[in-house]
C-alpha atoms as a PDB file:
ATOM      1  CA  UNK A   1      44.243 -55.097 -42.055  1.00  0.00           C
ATOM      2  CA  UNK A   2      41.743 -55.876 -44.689  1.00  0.00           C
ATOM      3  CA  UNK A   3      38.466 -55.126 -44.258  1.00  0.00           C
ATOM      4  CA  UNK A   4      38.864 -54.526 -40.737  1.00  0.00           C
ATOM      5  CA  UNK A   5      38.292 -50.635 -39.465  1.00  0.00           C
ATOM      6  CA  UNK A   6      39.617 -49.488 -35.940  1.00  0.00           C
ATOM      7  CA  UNK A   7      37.088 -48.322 -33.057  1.00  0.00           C
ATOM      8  CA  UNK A   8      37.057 -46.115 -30.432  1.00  0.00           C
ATOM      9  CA  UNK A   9      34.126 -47.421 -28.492  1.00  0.00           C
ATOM     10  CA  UNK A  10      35.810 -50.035 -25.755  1.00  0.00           C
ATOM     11  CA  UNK A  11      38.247 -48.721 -23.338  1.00  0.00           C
ATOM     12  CA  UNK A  12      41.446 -50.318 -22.360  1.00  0.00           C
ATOM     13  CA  UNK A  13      42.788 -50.459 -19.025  1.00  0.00           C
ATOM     14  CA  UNK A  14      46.413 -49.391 -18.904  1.00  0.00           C
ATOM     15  CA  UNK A  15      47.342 -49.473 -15.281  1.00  0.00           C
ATOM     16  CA  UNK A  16      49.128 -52.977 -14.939  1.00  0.00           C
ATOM     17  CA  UNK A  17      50.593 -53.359 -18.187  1.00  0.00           C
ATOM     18  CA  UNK A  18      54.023 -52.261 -16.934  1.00  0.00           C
ATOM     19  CA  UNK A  19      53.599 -54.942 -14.508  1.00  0.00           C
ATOM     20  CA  UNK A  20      53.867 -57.618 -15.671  1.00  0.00           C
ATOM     21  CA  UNK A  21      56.020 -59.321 -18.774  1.00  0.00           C
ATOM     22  CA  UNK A  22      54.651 -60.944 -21.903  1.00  0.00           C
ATOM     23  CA  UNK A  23      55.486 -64.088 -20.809  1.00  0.00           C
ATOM     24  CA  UNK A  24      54.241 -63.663 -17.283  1.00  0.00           C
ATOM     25  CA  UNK A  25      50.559 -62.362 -19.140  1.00  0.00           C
ATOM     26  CA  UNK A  26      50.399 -65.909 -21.204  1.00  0.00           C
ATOM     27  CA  UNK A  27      50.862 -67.767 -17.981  1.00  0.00           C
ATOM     28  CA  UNK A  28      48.230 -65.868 -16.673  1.00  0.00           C
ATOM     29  CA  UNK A  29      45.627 -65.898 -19.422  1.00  0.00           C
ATOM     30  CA  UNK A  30      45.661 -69.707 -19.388  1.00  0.00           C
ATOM     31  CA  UNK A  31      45.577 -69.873 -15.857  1.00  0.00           C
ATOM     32  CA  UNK A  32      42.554 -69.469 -13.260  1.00  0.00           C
ATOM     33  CA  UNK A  33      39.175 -70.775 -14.765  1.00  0.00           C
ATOM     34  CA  UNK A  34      40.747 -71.598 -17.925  1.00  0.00           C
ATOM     35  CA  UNK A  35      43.908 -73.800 -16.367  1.00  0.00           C
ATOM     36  CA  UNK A  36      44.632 -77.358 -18.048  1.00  0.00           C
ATOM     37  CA  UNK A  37      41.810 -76.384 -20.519  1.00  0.00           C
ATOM     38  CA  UNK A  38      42.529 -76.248 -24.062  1.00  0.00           C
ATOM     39  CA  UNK A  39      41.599 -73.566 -26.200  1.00  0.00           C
ATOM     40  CA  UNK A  40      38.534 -73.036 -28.309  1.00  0.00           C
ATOM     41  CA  UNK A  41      38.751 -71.762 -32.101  1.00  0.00           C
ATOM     42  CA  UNK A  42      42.132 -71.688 -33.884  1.00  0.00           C
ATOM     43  CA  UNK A  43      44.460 -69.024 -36.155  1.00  0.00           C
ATOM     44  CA  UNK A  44      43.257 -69.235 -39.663  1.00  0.00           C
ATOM     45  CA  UNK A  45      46.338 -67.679 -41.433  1.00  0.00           C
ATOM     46  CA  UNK A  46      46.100 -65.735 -44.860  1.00  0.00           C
ATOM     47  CA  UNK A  47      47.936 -65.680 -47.810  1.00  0.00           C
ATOM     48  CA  UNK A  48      49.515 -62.280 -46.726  1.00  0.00           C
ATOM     49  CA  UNK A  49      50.658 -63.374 -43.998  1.00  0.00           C
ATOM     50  CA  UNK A  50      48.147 -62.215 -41.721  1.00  0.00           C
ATOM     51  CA  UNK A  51      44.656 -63.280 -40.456  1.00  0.00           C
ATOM     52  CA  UNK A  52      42.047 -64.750 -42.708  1.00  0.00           C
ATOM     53  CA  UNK A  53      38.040 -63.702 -41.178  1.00  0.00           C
ATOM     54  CA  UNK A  54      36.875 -67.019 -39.743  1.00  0.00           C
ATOM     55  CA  UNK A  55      34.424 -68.296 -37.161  1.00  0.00           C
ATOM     56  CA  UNK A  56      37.185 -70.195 -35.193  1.00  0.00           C
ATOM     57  CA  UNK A  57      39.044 -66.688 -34.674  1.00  0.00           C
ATOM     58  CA  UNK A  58      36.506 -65.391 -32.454  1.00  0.00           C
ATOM     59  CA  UNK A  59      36.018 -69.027 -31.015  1.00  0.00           C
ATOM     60  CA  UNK A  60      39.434 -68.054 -29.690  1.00  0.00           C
ATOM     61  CA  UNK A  61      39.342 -64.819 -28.299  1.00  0.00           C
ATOM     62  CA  UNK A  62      36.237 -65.837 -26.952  1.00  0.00           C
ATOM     63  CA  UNK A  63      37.817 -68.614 -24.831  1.00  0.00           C
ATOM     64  CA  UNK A  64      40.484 -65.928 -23.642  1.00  0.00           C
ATOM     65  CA  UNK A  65      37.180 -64.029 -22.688  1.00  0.00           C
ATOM     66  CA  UNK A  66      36.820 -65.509 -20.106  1.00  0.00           C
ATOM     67  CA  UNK A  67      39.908 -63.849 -18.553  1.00  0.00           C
ATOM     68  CA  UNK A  68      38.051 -60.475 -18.399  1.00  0.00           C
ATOM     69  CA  UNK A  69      38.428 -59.321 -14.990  1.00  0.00           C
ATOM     70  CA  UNK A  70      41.517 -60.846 -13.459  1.00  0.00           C
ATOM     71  CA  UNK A  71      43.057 -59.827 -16.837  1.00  0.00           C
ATOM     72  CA  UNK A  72      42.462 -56.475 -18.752  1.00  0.00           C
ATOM     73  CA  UNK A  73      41.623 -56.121 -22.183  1.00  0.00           C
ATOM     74  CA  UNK A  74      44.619 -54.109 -23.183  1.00  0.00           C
ATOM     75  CA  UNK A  75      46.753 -57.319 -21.501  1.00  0.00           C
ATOM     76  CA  UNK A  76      44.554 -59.795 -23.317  1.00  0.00           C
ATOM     77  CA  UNK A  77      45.324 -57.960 -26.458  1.00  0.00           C
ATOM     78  CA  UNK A  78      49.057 -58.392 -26.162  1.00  0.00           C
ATOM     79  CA  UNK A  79      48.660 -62.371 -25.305  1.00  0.00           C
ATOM     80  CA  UNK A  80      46.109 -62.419 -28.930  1.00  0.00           C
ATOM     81  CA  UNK A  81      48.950 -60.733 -30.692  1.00  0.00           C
ATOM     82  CA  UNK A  82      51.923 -62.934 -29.508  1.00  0.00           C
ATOM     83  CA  UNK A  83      50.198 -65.711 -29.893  1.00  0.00           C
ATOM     84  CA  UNK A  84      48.892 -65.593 -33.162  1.00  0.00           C
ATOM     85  CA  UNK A  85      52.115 -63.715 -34.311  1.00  0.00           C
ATOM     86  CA  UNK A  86      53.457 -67.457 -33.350  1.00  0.00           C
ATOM     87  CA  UNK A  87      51.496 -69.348 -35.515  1.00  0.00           C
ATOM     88  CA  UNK A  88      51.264 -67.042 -38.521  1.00  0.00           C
ATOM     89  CA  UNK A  89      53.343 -63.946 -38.538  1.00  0.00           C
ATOM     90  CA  UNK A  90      53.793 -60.540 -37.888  1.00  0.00           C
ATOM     91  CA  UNK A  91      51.083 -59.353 -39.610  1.00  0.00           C
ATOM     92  CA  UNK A  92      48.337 -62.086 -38.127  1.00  0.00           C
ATOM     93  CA  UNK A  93      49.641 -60.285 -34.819  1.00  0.00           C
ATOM     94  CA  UNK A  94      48.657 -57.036 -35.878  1.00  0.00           C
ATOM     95  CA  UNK A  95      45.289 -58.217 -37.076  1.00  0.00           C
ATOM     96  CA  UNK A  96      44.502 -60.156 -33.896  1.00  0.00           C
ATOM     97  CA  UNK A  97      44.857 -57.189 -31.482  1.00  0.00           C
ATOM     98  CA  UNK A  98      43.062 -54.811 -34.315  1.00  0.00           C
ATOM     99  CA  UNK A  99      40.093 -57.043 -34.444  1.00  0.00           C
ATOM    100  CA  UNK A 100      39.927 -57.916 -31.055  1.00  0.00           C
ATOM    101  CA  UNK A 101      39.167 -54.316 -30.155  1.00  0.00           C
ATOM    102  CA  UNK A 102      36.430 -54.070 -32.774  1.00  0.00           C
ATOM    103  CA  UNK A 103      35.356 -57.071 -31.118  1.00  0.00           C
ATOM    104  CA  UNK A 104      34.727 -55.963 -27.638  1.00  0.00           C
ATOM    105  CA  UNK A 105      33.416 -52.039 -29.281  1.00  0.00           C
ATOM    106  CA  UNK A 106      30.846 -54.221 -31.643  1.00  0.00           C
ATOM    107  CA  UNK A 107      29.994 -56.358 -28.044  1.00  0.00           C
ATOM    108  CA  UNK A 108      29.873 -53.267 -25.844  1.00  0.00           C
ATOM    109  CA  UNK A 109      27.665 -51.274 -28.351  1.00  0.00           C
ATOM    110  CA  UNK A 110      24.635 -53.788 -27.607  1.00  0.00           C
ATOM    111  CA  UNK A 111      25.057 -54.539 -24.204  1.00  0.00           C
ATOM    112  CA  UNK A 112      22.443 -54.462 -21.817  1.00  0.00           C
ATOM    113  CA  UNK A 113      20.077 -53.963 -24.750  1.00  0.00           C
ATOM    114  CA  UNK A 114      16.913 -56.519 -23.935  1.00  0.00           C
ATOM    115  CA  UNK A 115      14.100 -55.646 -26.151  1.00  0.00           C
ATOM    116  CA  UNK A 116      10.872 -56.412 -24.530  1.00  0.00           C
ATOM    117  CA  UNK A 117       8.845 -57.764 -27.814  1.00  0.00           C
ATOM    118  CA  UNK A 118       9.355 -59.155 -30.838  1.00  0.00           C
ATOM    119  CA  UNK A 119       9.315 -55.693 -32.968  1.00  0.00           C
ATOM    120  CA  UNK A 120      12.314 -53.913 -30.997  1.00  0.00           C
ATOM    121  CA  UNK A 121      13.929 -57.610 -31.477  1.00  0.00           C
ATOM    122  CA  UNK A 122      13.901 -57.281 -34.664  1.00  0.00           C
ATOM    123  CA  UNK A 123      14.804 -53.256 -34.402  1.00  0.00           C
ATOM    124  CA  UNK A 124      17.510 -54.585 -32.146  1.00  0.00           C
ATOM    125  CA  UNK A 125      19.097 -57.061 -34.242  1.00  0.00           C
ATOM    126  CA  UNK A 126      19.333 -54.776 -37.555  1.00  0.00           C
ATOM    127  CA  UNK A 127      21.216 -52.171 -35.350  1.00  0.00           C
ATOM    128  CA  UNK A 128      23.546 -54.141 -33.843  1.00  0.00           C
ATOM    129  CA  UNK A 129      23.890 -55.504 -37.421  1.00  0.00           C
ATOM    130  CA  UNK A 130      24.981 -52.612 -39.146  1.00  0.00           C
ATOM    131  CA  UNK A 131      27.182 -51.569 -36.092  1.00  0.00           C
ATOM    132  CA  UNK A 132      29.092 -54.334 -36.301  1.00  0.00           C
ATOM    133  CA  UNK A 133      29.729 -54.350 -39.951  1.00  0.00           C
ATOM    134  CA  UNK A 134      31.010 -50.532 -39.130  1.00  0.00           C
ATOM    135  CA  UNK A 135      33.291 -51.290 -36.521  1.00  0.00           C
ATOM    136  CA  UNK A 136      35.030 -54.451 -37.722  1.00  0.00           C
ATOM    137  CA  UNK A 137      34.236 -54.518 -41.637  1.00  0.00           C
ATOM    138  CA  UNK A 138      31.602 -56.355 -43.618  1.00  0.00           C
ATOM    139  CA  UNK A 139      34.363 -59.584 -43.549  1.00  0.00           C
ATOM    140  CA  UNK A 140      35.088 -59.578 -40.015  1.00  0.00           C
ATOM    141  CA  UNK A 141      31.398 -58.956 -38.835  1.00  0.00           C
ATOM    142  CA  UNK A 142      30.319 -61.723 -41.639  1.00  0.00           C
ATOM    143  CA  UNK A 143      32.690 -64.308 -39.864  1.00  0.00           C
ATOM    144  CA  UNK A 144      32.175 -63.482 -36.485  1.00  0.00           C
ATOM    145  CA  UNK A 145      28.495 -62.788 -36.250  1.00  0.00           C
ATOM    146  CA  UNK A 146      26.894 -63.840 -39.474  1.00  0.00           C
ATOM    147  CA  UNK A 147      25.662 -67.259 -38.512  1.00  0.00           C
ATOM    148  CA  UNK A 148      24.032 -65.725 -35.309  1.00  0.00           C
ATOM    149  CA  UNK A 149      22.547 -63.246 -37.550  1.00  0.00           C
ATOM    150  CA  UNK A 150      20.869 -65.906 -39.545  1.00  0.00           C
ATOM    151  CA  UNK A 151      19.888 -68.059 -36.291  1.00  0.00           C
ATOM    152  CA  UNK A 152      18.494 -65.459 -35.096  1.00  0.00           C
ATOM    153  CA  UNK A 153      16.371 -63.879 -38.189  1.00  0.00           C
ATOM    154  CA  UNK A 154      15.072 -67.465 -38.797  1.00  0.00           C
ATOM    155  CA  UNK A 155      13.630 -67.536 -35.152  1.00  0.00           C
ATOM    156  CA  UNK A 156      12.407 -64.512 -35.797  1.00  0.00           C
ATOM    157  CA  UNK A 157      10.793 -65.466 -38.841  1.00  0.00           C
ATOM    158  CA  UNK A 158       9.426 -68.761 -36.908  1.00  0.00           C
ATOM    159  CA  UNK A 159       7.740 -66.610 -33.345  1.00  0.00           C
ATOM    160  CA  UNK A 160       4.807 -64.768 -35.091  1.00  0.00           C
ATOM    161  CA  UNK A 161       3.523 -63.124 -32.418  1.00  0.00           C
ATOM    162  CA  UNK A 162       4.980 -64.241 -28.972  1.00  0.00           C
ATOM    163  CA  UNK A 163       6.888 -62.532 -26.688  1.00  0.00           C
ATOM    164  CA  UNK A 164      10.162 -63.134 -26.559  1.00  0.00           C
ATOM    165  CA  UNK A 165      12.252 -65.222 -24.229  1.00  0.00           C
ATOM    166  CA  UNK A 166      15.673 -63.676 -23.150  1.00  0.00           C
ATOM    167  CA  UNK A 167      18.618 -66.705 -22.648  1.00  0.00           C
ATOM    168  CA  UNK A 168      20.667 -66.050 -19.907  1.00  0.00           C
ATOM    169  CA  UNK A 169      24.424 -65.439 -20.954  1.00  0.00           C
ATOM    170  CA  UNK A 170      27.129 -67.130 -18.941  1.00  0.00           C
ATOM    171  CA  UNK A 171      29.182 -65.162 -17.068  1.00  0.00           C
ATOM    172  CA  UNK A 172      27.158 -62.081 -18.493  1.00  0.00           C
ATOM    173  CA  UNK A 173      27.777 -60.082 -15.124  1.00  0.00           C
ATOM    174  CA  UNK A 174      31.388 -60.680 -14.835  1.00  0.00           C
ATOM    175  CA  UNK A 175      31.517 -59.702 -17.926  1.00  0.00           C
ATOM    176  CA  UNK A 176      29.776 -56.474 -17.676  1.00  0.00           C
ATOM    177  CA  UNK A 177      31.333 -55.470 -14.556  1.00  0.00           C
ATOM    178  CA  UNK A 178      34.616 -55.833 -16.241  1.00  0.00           C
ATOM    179  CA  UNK A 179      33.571 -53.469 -19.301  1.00  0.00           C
ATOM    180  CA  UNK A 180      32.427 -51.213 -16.852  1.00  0.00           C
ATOM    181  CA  UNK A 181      35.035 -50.941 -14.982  1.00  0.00           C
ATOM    182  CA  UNK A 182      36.941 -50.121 -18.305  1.00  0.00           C
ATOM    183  CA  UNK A 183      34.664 -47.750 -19.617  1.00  0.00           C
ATOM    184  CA  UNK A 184      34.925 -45.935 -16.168  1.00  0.00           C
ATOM    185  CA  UNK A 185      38.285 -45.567 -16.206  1.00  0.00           C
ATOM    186  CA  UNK A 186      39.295 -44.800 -19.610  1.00  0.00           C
ATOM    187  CA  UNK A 187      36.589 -41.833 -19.681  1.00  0.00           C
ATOM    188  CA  UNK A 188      37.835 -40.402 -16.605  1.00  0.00           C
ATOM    189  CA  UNK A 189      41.117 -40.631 -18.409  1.00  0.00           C
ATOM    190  CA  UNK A 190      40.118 -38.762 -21.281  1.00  0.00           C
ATOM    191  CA  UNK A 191      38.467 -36.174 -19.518  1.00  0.00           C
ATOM    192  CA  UNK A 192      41.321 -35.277 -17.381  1.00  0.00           C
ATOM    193  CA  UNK A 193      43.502 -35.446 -20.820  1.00  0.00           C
ATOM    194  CA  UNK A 194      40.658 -33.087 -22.636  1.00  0.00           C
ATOM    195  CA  UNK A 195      41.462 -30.659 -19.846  1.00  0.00           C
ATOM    196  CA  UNK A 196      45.477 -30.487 -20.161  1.00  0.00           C
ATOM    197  CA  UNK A 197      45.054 -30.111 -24.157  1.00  0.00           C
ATOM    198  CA  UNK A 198      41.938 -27.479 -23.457  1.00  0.00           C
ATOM    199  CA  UNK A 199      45.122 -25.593 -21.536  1.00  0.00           C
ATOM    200  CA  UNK A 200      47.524 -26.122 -24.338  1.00  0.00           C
ATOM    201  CA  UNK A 201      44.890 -24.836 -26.642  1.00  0.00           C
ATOM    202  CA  UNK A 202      44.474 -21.759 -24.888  1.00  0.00           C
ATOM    203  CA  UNK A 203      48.119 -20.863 -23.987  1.00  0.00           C
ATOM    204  CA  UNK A 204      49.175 -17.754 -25.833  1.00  0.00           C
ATOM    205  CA  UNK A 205      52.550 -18.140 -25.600  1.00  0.00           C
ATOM    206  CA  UNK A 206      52.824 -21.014 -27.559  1.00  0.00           C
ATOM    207  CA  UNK A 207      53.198 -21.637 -31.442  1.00  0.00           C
ATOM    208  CA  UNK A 208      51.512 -24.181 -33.258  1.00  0.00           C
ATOM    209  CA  UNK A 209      54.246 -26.220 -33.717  1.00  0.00           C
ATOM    210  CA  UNK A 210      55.477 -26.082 -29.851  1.00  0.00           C
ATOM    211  CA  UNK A 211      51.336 -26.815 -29.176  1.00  0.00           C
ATOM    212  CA  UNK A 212      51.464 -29.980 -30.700  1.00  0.00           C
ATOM    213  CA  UNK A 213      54.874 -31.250 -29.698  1.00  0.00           C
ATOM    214  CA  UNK A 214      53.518 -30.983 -26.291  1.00  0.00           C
ATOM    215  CA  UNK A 215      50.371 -32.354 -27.197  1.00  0.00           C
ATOM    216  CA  UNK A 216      52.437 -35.723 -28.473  1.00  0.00           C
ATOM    217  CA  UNK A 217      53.883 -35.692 -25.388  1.00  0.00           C
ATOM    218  CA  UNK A 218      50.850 -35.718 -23.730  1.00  0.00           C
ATOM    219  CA  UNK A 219      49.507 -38.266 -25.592  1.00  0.00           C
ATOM    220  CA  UNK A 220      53.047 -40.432 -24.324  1.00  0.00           C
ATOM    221  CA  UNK A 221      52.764 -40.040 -20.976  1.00  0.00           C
ATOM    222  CA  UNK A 222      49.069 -40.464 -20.082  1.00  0.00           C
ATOM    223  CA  UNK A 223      48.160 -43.074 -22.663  1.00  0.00           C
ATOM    224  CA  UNK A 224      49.586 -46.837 -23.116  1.00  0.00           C
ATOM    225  CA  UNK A 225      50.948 -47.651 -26.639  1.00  0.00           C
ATOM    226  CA  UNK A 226      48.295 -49.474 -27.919  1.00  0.00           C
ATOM    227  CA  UNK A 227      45.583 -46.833 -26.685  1.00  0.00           C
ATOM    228  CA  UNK A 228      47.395 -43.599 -28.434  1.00  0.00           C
ATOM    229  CA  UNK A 229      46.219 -43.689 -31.674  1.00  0.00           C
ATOM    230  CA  UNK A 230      42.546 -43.747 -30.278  1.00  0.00           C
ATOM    231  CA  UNK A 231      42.932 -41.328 -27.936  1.00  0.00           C
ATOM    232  CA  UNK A 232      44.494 -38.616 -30.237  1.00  0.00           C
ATOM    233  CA  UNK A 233      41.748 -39.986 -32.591  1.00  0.00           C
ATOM    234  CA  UNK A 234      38.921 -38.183 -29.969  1.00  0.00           C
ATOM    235  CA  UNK A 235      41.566 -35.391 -28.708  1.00  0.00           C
ATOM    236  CA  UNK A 236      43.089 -33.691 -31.439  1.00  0.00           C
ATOM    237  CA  UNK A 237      40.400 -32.033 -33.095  1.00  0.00           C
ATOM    238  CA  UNK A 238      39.805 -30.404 -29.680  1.00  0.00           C
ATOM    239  CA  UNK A 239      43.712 -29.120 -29.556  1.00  0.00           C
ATOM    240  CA  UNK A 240      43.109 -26.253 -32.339  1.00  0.00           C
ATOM    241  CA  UNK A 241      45.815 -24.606 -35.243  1.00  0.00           C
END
């Protein structure tokens, strides 16, 4: 996806994807607190068939937000994909569930920052900044976050000297409990992983080609499909020649 980089940051609960079926996750995701509402944002489609950065994008995933908790991200992720799969192709579904991870990494890597003055505000902002633009791409972060950027710096600008006023964020505890919750278990789940490959790496008896055909099997059976490729991202380097 153009100018959109993965991230390795957010964790993604696997443990009732195999539960439930893709239609039975759409029902769901408009269901609950977001029943007989209709959605925020819109697909902007690209020429390539995929999705164009835009504003309204993260209006949308940001109304599916609100499903955090009775849904998990990894199952939000698969309703982003069919759904805007649906209204511009393949490749829009590809870039939905891509960007919607960098999303939640580029929210997760400022949360529960509250500067207490005006200076770490500022220190705050041009962090969380750059980290997006890292994450999800200078077009992505531009889209999502640029015209909070520039609300923000113009405040900024505006506030001299006074202290600084935190706004309350709805549902900001849900919200937190649910990343959490995620974080928990998909450490836990790398740790026990990082001590199977620590055994494959120090087996003797195996070759290096035997090594890492059991390491990809590893990777199978302990990982969901759509969390492999980061978690061979942080394990492999630790699995050895």
């Amino acid at each position: 996806m153009s100018g959109t980089r993965g991230s390795a940051g957010l964790p993604f609960l696997s443990s009732q994807l195999a539960q439930r079926t893709l239609s039975e996750l759409r029902v769901a995701a408009r269901g609950g607190v977001l029943a007989g509402v209709e959605p925020d944002g819109r697909w902007v489609c690209a020429a390539d068939g995929g999705l164009r950065p835009d504003r309204r994008i993260r209006e949308r995933m940001d109304w599916y937000g609100n499903q955090l908790g009775p849904m998990s991200a990894d199952e939000l992720a698969l309703v982003l994909s069919a759904e805007a799969a649906e209204a511009c192709g393949p490749k829009a579904g590809q870039d939905a569930s891509q960007v919607w991870r960098a999303y939640q990494d580029a929210m997760v890597a400022v949360a529960g920052v509250v500067p207490a003055d005006r200076a770490a505000l500022e220190q705050s902002a041009r962090a969380a900044a750059a980290a997006r633009r890292r994450g999800m791409g200078p077009s992505w972060a531009e889209a999502f976050f640029g015209d909070d950027e520039r609300l923000l710096a113009a405040q900024l600008a505006g506030q001299g000297s006074r202290e600084v006023e935190p706004l309350p964020l709805p549902d900001a505890a849900a919200r937190s409990a649910a990343v959490d919750a995620s974080w928990a278990s998909w450490r836990q789940r790398i740790e026990d992983a990082q001590q199977a490959v620590n055994q494959l790496r120090n087996d003797p008896s195996l070759n290096a080609e035997t090594r890492a055909g059991k390491f990809h099997e590893l990777i199978e059976q302990r990982f969901a499909e759509t969390e492999r490729l980061r978690a061979e991202g942080l394990l492999r380097p630790t699995l050895g020649g």
